[in-house]
PDB file of N, CA and C in Angstrom:
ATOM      1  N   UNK A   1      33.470   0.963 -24.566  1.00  0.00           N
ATOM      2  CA  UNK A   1      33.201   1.151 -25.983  1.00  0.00           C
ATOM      3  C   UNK A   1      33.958   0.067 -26.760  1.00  0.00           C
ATOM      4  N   UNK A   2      33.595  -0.318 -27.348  1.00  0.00           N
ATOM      5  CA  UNK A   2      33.691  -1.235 -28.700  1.00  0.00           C
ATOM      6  C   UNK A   2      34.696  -1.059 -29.374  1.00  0.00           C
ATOM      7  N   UNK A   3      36.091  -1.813 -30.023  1.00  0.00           N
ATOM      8  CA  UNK A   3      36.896  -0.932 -30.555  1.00  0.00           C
ATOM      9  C   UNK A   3      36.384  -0.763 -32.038  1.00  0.00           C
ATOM     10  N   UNK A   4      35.733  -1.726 -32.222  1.00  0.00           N
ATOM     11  CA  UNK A   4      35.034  -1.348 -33.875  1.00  0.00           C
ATOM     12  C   UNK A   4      34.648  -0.049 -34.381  1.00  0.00           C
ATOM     13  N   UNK A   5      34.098   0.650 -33.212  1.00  0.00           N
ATOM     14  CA  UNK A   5      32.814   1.951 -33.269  1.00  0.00           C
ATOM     15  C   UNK A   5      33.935   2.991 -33.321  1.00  0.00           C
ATOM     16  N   UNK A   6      34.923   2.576 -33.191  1.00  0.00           N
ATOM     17  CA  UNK A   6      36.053   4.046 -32.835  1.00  0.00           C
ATOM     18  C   UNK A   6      36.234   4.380 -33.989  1.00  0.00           C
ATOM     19  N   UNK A   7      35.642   5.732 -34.736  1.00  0.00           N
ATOM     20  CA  UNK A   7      35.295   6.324 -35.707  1.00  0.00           C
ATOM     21  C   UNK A   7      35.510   7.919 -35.616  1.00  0.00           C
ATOM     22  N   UNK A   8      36.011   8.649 -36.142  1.00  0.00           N
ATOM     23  CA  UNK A   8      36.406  10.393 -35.652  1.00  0.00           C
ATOM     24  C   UNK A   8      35.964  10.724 -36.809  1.00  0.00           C
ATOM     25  N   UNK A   9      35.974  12.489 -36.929  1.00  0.00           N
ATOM     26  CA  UNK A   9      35.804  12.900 -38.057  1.00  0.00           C
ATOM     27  C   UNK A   9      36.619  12.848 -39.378  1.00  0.00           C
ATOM     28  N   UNK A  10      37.785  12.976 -39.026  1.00  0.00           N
ATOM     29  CA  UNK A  10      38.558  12.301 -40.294  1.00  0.00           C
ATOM     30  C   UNK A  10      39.267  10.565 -40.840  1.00  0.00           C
ATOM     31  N   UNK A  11      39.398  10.343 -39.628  1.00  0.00           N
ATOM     32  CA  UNK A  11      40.049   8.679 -39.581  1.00  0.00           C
ATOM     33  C   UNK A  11      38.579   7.565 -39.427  1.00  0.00           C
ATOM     34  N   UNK A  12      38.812   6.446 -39.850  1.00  0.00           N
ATOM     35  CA  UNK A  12      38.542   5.180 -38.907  1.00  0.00           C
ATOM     36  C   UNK A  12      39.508   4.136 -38.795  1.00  0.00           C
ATOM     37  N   UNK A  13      39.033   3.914 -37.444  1.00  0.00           N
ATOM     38  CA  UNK A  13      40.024   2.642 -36.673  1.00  0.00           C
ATOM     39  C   UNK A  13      40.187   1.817 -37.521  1.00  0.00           C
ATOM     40  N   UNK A  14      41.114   1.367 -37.546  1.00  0.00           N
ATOM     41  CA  UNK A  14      41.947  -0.132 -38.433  1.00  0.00           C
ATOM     42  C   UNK A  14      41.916  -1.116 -37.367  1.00  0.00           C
ATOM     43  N   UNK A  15      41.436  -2.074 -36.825  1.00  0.00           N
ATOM     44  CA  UNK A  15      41.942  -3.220 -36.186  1.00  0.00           C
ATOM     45  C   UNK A  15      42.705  -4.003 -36.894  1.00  0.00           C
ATOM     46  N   UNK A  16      44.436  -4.517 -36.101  1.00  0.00           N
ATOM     47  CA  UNK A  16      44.785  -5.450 -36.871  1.00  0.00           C
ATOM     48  C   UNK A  16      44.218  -6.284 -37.353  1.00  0.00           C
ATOM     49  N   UNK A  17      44.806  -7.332 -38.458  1.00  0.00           N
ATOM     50  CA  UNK A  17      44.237  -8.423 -38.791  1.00  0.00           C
ATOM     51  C   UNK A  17      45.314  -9.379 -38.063  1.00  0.00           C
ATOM     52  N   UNK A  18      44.776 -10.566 -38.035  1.00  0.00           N
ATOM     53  CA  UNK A  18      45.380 -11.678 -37.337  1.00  0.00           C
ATOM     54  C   UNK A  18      46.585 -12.206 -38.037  1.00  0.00           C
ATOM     55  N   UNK A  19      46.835 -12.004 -39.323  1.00  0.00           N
ATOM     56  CA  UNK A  19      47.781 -12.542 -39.870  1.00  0.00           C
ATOM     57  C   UNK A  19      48.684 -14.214 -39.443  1.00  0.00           C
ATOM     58  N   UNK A  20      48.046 -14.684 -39.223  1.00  0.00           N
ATOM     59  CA  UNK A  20      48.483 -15.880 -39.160  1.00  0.00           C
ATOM     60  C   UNK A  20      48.517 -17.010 -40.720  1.00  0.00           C
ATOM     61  N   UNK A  21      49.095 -17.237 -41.110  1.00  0.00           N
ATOM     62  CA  UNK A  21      49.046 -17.978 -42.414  1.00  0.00           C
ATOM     63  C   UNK A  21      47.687 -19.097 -42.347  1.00  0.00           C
ATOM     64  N   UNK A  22      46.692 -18.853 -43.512  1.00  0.00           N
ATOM     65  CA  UNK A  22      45.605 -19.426 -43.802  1.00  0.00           C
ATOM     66  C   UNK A  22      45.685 -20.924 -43.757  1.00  0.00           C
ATOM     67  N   UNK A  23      44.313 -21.147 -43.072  1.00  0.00           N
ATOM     68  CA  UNK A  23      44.058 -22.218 -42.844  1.00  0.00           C
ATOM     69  C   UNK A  23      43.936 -23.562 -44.046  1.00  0.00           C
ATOM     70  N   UNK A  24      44.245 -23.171 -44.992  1.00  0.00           N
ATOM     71  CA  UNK A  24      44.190 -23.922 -46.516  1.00  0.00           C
ATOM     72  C   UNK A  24      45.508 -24.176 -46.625  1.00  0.00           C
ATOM     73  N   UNK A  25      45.705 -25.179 -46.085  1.00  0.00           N
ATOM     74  CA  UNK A  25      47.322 -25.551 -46.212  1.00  0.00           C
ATOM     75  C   UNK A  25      47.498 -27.100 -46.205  1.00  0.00           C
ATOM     76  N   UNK A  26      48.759 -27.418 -47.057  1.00  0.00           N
ATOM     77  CA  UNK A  26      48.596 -29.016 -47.318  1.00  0.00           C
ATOM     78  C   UNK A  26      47.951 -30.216 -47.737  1.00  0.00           C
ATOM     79  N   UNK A  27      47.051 -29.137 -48.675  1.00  0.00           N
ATOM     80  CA  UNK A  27      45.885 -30.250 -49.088  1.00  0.00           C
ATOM     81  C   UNK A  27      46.358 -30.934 -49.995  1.00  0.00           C
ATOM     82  N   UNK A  28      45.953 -31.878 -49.546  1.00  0.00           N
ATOM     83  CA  UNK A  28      46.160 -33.280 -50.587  1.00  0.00           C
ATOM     84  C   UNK A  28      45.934 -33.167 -51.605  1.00  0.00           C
ATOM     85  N   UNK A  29      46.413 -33.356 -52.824  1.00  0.00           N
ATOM     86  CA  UNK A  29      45.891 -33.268 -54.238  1.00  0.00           C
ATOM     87  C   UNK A  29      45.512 -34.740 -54.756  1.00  0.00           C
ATOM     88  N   UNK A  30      44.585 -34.795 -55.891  1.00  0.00           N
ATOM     89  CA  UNK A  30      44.772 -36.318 -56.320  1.00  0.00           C
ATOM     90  C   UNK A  30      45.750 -36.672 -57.047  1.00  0.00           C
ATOM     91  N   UNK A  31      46.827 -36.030 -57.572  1.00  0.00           N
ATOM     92  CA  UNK A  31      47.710 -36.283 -58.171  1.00  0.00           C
ATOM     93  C   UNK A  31      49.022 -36.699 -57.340  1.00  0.00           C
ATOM     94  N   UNK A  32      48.767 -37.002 -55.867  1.00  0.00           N
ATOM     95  CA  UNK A  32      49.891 -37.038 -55.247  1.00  0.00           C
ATOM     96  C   UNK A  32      50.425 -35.374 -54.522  1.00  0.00           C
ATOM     97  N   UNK A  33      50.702 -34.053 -54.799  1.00  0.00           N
ATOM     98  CA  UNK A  33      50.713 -33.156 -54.829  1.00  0.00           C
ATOM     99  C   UNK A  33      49.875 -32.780 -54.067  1.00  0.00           C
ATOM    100  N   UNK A  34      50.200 -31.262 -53.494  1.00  0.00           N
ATOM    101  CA  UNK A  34      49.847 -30.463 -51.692  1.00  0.00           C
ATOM    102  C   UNK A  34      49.820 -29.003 -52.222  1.00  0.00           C
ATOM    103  N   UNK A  35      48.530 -28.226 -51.583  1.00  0.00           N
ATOM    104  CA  UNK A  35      48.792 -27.215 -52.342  1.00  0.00           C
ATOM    105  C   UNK A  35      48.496 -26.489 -50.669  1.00  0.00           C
ATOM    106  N   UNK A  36      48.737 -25.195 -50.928  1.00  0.00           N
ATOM    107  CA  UNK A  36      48.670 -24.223 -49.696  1.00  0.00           C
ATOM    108  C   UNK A  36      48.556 -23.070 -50.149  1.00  0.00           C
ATOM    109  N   UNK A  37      47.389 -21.949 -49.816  1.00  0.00           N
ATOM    110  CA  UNK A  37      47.468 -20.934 -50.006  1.00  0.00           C
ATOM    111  C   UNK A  37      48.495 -19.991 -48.788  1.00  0.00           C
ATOM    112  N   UNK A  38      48.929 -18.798 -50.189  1.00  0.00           N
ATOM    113  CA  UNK A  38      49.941 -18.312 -49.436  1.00  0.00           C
ATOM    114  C   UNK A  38      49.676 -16.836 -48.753  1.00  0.00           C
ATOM    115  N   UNK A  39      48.274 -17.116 -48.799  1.00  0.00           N
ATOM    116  CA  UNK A  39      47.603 -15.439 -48.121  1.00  0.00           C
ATOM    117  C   UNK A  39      47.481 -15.924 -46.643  1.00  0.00           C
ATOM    118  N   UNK A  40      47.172 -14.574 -46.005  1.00  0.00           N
ATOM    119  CA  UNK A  40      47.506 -14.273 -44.468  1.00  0.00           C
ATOM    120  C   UNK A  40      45.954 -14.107 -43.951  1.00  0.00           C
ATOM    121  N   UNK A  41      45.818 -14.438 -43.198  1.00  0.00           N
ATOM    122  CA  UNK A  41      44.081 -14.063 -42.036  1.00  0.00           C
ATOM    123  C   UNK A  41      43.803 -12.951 -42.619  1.00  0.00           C
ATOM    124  N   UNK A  42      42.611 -12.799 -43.233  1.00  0.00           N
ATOM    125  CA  UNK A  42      42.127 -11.140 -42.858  1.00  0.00           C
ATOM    126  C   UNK A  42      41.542 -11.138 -41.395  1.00  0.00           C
ATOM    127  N   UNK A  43      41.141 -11.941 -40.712  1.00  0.00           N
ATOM    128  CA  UNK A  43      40.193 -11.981 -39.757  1.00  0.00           C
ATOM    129  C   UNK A  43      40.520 -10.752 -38.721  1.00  0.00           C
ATOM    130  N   UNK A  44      40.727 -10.001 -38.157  1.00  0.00           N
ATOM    131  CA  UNK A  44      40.523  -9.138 -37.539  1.00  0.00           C
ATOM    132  C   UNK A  44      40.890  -9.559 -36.196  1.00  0.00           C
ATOM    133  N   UNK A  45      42.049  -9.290 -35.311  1.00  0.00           N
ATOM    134  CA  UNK A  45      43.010 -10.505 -34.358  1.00  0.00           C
ATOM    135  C   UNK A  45      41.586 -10.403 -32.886  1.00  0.00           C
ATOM    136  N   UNK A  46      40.849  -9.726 -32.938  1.00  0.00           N
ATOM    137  CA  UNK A  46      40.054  -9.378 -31.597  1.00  0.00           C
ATOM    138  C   UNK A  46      38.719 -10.445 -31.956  1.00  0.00           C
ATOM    139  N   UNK A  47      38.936 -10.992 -33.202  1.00  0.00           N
ATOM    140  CA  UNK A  47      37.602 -11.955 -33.237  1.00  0.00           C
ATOM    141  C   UNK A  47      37.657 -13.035 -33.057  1.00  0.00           C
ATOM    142  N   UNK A  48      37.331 -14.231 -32.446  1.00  0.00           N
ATOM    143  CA  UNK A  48      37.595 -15.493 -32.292  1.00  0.00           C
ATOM    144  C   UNK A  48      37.401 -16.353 -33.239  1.00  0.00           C
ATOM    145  N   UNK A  49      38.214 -16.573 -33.666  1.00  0.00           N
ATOM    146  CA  UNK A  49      37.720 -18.130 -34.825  1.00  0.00           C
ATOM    147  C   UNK A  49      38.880 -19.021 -34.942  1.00  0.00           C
ATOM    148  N   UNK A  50      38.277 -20.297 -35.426  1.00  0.00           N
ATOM    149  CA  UNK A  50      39.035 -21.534 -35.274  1.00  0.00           C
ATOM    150  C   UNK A  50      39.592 -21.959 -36.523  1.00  0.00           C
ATOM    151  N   UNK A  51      39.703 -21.074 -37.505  1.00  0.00           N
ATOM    152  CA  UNK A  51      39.716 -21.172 -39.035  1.00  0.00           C
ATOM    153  C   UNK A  51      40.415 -19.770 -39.575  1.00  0.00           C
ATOM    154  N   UNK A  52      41.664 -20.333 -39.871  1.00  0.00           N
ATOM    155  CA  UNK A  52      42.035 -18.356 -40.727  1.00  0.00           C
ATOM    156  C   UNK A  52      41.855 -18.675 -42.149  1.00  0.00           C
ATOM    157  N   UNK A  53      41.020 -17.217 -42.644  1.00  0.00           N
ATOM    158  CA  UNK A  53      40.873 -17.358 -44.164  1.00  0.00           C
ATOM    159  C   UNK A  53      41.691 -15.616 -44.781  1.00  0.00           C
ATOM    160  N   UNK A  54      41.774 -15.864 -45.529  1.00  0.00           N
ATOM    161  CA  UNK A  54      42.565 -14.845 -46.893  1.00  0.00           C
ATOM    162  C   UNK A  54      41.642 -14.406 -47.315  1.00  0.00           C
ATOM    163  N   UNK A  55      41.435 -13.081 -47.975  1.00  0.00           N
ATOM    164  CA  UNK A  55      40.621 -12.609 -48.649  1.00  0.00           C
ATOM    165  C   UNK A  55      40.159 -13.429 -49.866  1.00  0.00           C
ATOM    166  N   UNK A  56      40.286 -14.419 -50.468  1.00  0.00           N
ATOM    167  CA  UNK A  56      40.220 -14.971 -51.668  1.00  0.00           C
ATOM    168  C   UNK A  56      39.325 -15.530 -51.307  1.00  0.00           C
ATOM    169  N   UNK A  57      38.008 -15.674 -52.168  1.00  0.00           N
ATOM    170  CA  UNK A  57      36.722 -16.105 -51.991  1.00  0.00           C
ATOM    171  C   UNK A  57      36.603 -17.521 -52.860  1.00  0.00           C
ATOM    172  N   UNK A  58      36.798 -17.589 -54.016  1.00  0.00           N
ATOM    173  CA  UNK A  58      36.865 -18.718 -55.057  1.00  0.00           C
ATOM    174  C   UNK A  58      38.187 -19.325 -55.017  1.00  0.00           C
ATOM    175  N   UNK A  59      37.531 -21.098 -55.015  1.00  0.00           N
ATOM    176  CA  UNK A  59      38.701 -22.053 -54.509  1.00  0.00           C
ATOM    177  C   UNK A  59      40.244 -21.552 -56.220  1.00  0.00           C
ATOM    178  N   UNK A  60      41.740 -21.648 -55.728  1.00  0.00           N
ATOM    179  CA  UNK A  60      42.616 -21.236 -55.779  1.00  0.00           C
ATOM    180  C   UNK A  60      43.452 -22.279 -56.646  1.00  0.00           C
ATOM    181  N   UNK A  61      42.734 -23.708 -56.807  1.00  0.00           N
ATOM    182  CA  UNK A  61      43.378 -25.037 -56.918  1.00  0.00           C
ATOM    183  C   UNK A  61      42.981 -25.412 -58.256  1.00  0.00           C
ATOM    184  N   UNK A  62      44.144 -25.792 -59.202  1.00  0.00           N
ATOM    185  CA  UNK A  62      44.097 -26.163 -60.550  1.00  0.00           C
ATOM    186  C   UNK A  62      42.769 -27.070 -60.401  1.00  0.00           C
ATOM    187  N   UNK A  63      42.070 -27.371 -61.744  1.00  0.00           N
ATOM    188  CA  UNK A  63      41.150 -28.465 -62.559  1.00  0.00           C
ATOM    189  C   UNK A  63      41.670 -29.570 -62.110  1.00  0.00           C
ATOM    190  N   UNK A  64      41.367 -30.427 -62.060  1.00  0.00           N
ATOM    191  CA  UNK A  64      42.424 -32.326 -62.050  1.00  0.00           C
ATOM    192  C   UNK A  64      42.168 -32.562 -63.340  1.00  0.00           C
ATOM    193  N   UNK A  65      41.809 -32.007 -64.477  1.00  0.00           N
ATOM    194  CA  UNK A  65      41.544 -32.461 -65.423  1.00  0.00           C
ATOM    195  C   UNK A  65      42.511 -31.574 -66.684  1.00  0.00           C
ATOM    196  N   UNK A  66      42.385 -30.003 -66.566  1.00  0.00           N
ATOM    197  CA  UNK A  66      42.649 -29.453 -67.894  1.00  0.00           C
ATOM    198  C   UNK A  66      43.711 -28.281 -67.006  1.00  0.00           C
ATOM    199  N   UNK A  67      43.787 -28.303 -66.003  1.00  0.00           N
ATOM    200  CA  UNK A  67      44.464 -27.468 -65.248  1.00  0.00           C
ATOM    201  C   UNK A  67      44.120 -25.652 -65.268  1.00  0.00           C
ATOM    202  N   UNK A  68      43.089 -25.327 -65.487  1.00  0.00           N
ATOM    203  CA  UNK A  68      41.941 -24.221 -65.486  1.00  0.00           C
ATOM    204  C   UNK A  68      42.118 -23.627 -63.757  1.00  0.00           C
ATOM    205  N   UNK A  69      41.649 -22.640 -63.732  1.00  0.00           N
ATOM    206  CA  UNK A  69      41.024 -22.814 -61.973  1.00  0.00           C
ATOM    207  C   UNK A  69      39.950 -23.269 -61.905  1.00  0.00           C
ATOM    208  N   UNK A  70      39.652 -24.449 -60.305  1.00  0.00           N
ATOM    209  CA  UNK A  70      38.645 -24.646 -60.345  1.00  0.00           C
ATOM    210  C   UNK A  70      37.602 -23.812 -59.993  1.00  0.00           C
ATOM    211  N   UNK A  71      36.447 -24.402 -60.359  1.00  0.00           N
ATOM    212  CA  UNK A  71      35.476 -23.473 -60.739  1.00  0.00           C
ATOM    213  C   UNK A  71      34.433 -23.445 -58.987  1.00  0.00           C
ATOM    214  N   UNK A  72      35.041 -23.806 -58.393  1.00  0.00           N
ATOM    215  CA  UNK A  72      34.039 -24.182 -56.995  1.00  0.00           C
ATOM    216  C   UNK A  72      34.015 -22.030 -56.183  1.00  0.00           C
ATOM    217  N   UNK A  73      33.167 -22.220 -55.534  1.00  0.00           N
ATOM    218  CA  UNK A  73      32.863 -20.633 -55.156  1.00  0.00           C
ATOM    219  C   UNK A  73      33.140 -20.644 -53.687  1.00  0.00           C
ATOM    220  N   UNK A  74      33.395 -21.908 -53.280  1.00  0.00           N
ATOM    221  CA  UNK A  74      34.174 -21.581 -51.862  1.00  0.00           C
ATOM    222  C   UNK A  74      35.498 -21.667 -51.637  1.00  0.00           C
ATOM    223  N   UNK A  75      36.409 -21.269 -51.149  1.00  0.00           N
ATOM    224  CA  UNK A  75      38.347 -21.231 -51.276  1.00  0.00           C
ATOM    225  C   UNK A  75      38.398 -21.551 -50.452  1.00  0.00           C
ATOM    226  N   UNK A  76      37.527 -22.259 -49.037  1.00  0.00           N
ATOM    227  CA  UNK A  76      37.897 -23.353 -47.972  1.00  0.00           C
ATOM    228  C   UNK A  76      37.299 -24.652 -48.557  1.00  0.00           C
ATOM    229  N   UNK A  77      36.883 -24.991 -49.830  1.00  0.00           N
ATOM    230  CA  UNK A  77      36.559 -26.395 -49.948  1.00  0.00           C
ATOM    231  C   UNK A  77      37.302 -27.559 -50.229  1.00  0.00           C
ATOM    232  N   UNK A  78      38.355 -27.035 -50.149  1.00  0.00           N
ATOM    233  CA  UNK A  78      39.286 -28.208 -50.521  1.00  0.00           C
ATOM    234  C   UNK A  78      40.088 -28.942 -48.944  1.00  0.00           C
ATOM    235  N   UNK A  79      39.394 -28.053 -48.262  1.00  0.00           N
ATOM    236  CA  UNK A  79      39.739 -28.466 -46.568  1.00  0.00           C
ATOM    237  C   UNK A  79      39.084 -30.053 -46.399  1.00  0.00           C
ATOM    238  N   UNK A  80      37.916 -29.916 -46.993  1.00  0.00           N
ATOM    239  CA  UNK A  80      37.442 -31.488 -46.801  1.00  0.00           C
ATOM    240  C   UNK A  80      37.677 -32.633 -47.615  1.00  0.00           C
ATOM    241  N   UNK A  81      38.282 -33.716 -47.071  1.00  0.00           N
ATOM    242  CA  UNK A  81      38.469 -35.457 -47.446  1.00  0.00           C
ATOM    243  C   UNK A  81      37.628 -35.500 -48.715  1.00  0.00           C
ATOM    244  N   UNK A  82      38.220 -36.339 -49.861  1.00  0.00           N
ATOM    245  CA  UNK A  82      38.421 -36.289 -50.715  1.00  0.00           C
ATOM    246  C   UNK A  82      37.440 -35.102 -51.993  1.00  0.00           C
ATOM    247  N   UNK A  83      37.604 -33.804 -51.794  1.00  0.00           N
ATOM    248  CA  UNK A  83      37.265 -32.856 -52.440  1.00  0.00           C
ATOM    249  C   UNK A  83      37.561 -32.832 -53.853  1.00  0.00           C
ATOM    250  N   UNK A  84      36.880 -32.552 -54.880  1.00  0.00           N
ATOM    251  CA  UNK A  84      37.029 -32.585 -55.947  1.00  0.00           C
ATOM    252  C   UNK A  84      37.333 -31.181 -56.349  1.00  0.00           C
ATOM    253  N   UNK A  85      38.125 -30.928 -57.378  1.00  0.00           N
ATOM    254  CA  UNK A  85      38.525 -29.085 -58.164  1.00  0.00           C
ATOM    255  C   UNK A  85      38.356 -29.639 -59.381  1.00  0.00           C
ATOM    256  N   UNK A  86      37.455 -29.343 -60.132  1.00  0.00           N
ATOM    257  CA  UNK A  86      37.126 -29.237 -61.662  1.00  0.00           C
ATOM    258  C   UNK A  86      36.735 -27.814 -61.985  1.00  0.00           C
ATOM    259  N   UNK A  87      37.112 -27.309 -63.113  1.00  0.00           N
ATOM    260  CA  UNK A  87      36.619 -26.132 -63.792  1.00  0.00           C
ATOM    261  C   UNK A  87      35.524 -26.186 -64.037  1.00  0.00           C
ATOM    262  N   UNK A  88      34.647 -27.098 -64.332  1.00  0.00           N
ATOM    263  CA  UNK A  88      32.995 -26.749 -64.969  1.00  0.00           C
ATOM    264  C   UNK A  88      32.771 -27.433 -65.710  1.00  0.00           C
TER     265      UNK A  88
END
């Protein structure tokens, strides 16, 4: 059995999460400046992946312009070579 499915009448199973500090770390800023999110894996430690992410869905990283959050809808996009964060 699956440990996912392990379900009773009053409880359900919790699988840990992986907690390993998120994969959004050290990114280069254009200002010179490194930013790192400081959330933990939700990923669930029994699943395989090559990438830990945080619950935070929308990127985390000031504007380069007005210092806003940027407005981008993914919070791993700043993983890629020279990524832009603007508010909108």
């Amino acid at each position: 059995m699956h440990l996912r499915s392990l379900i009773t009448r009053t409880n359900i199973c919790v699988l840990p999460q992986c907690t390993h500090a998120e994969s959004l770390s050290s990114v280069k800023l254009l200002d010179g400046g490194e930013y790192s999110c400081t959330g933990s894996c939700r990923i669930p430690s029994d699943v395989v992946h090559d990438r830990h992410e945080c619950e935070t869905r929308l990127c985390s990283i000031t504007c380069q312009l007005c210092k806003r959050l940027c407005s981008h809808q993914d919070h791993m996009h700043g993983l890629e070579d020279g990524e832009s964060h603007l508010c909108g």
